[in-house]
C-alpha atoms as a PDB file:
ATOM      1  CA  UNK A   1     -89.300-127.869 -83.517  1.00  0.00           C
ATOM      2  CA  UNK A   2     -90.743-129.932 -80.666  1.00  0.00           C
ATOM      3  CA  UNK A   3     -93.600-131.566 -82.676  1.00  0.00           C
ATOM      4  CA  UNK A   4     -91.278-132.205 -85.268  1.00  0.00           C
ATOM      5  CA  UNK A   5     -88.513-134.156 -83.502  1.00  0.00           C
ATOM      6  CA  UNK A   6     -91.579-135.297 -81.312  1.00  0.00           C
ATOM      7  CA  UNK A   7     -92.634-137.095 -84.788  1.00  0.00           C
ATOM      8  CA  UNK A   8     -89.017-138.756 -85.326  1.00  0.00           C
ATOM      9  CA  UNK A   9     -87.778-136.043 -87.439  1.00  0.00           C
ATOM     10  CA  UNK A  10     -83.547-135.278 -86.816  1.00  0.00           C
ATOM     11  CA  UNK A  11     -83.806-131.580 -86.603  1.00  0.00           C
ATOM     12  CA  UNK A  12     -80.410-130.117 -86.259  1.00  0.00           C
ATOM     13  CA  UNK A  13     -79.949-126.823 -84.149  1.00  0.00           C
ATOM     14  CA  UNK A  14     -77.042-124.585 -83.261  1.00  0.00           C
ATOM     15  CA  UNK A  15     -77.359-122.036 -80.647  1.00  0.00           C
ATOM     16  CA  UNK A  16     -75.157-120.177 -78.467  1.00  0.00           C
ATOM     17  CA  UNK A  17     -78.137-120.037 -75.991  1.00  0.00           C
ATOM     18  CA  UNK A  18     -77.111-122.910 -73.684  1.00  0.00           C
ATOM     19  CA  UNK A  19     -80.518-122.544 -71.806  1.00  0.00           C
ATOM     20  CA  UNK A  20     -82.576-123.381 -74.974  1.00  0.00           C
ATOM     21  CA  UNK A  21     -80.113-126.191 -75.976  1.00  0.00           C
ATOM     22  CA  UNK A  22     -81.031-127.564 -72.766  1.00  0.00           C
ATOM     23  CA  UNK A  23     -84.449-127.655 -73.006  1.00  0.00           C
ATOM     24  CA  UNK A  24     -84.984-128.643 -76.641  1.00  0.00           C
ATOM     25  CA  UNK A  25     -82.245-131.077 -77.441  1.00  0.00           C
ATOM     26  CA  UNK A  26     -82.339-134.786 -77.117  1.00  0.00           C
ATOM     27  CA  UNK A  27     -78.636-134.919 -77.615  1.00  0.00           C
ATOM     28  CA  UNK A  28     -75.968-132.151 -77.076  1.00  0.00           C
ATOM     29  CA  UNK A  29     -72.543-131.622 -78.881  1.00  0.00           C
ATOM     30  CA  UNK A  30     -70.031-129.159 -77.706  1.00  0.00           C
ATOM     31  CA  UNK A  31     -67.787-127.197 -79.938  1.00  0.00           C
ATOM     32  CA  UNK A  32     -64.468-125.730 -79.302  1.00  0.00           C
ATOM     33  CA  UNK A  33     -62.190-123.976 -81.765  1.00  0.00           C
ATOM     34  CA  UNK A  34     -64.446-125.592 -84.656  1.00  0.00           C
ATOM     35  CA  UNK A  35     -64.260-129.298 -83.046  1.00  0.00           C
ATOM     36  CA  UNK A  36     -66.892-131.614 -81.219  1.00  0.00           C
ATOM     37  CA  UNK A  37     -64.985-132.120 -78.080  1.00  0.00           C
ATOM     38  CA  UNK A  38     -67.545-134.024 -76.727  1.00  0.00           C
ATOM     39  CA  UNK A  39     -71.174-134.903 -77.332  1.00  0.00           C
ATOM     40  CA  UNK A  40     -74.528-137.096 -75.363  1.00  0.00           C
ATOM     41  CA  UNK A  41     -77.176-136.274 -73.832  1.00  0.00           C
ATOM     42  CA  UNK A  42     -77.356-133.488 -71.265  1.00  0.00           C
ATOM     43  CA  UNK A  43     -77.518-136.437 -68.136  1.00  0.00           C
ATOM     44  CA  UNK A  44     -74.274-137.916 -69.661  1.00  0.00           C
ATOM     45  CA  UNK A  45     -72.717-134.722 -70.279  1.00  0.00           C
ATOM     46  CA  UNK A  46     -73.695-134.071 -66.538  1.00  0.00           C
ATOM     47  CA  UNK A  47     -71.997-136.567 -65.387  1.00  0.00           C
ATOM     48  CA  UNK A  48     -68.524-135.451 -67.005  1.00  0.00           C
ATOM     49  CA  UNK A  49     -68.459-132.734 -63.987  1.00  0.00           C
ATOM     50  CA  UNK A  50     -66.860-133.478 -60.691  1.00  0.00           C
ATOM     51  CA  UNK A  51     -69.714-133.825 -57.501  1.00  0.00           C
ATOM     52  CA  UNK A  52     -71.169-130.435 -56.486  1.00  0.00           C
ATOM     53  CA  UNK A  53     -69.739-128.956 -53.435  1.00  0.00           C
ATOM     54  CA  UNK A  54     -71.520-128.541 -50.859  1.00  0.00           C
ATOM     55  CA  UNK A  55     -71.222-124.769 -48.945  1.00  0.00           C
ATOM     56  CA  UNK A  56     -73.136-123.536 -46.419  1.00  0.00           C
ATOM     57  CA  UNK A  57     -73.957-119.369 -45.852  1.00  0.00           C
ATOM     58  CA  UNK A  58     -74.752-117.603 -43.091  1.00  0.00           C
ATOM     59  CA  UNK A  59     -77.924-115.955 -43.521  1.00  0.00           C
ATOM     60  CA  UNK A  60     -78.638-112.708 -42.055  1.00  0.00           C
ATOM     61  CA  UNK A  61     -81.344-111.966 -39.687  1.00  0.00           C
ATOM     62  CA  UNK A  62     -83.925-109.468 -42.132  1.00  0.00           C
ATOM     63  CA  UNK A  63     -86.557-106.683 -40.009  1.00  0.00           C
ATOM     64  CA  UNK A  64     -88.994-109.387 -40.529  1.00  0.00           C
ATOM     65  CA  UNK A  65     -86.899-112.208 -38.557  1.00  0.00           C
ATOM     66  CA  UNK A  66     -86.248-109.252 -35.663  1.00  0.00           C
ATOM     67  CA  UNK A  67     -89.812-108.496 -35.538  1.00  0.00           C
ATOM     68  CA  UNK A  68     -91.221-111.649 -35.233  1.00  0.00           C
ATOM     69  CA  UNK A  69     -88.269-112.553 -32.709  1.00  0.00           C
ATOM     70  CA  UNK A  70     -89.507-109.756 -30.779  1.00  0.00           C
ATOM     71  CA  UNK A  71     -92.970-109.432 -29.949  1.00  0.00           C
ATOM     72  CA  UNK A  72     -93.073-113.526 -30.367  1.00  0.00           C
ATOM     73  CA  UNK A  73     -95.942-113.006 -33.501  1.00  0.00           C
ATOM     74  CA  UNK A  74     -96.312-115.705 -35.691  1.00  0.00           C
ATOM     75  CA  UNK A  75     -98.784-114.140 -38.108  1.00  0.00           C
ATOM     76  CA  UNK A  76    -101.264-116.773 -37.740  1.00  0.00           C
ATOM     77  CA  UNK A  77    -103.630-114.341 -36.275  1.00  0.00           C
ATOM     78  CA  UNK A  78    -107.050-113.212 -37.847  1.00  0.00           C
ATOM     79  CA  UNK A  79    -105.953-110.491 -39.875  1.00  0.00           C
ATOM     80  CA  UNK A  80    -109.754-108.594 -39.300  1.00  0.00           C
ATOM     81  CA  UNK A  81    -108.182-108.253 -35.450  1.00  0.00           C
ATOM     82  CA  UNK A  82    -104.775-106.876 -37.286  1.00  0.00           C
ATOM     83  CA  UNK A  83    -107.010-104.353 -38.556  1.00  0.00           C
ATOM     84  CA  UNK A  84    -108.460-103.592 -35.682  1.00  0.00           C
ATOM     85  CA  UNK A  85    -105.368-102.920 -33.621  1.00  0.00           C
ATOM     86  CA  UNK A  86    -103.930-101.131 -36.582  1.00  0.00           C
ATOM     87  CA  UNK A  87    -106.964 -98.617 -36.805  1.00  0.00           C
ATOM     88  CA  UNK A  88    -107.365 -98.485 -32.768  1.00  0.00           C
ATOM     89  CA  UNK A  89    -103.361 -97.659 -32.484  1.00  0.00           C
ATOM     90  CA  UNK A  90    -104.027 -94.911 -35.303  1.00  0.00           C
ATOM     91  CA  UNK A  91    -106.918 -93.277 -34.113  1.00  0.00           C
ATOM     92  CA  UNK A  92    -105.441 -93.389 -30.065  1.00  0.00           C
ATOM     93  CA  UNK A  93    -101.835 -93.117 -30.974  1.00  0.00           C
ATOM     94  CA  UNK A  94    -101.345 -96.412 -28.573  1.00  0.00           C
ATOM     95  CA  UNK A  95    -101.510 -99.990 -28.900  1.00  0.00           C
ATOM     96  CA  UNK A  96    -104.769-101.470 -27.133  1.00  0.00           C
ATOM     97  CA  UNK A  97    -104.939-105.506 -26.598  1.00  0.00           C
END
């Protein structure tokens, strides 16, 4: 369908899958109740909405953020001494620096 609209061919589609409207039509008409209530391009149609709102959400702290909080780790650190602390805490049963 692309390559043929691409080549100036009118190629009319009708879908109930908004998502694929959006990405393969040049122009957009809407249909309620049998009518075109309205019809343009998906930027004019856009612009038929009111401004977005703005809202801001609290985001909760995950184990990661408390980790790294904790023990001040950024993760930046060569992960060969990672493995090294991991094996040396596994094989002693404490945490050698």
């Amino acid at each position: 369908m692309k390559d043929l609209a691409g080549r100036g061919t009118t190629v009319l589609l009708t879908t109930q899958d908004l998502d694929e409207a959006e990405q393969l039509a040049d122009r957009i008409a809407i249909l309620h109740r049998g009518r075109i209530i309205v019809n343009g391009t998906l930027a004019e149609l856009k612009q038929l909405l009111p401004p977005a709102k703005v809202e801001y959400v609290e985001k909760q702290p995950t184990l990661e953020d408390v980790f790294l909080a904790i023990t001040g780790d950024d993760g930046k650190e060569d992960k060969d001494s990672d493995a090294h602390k991991a094996a040396t805490t596994a094989s002693t049963g404490s945490d050698k620096k």
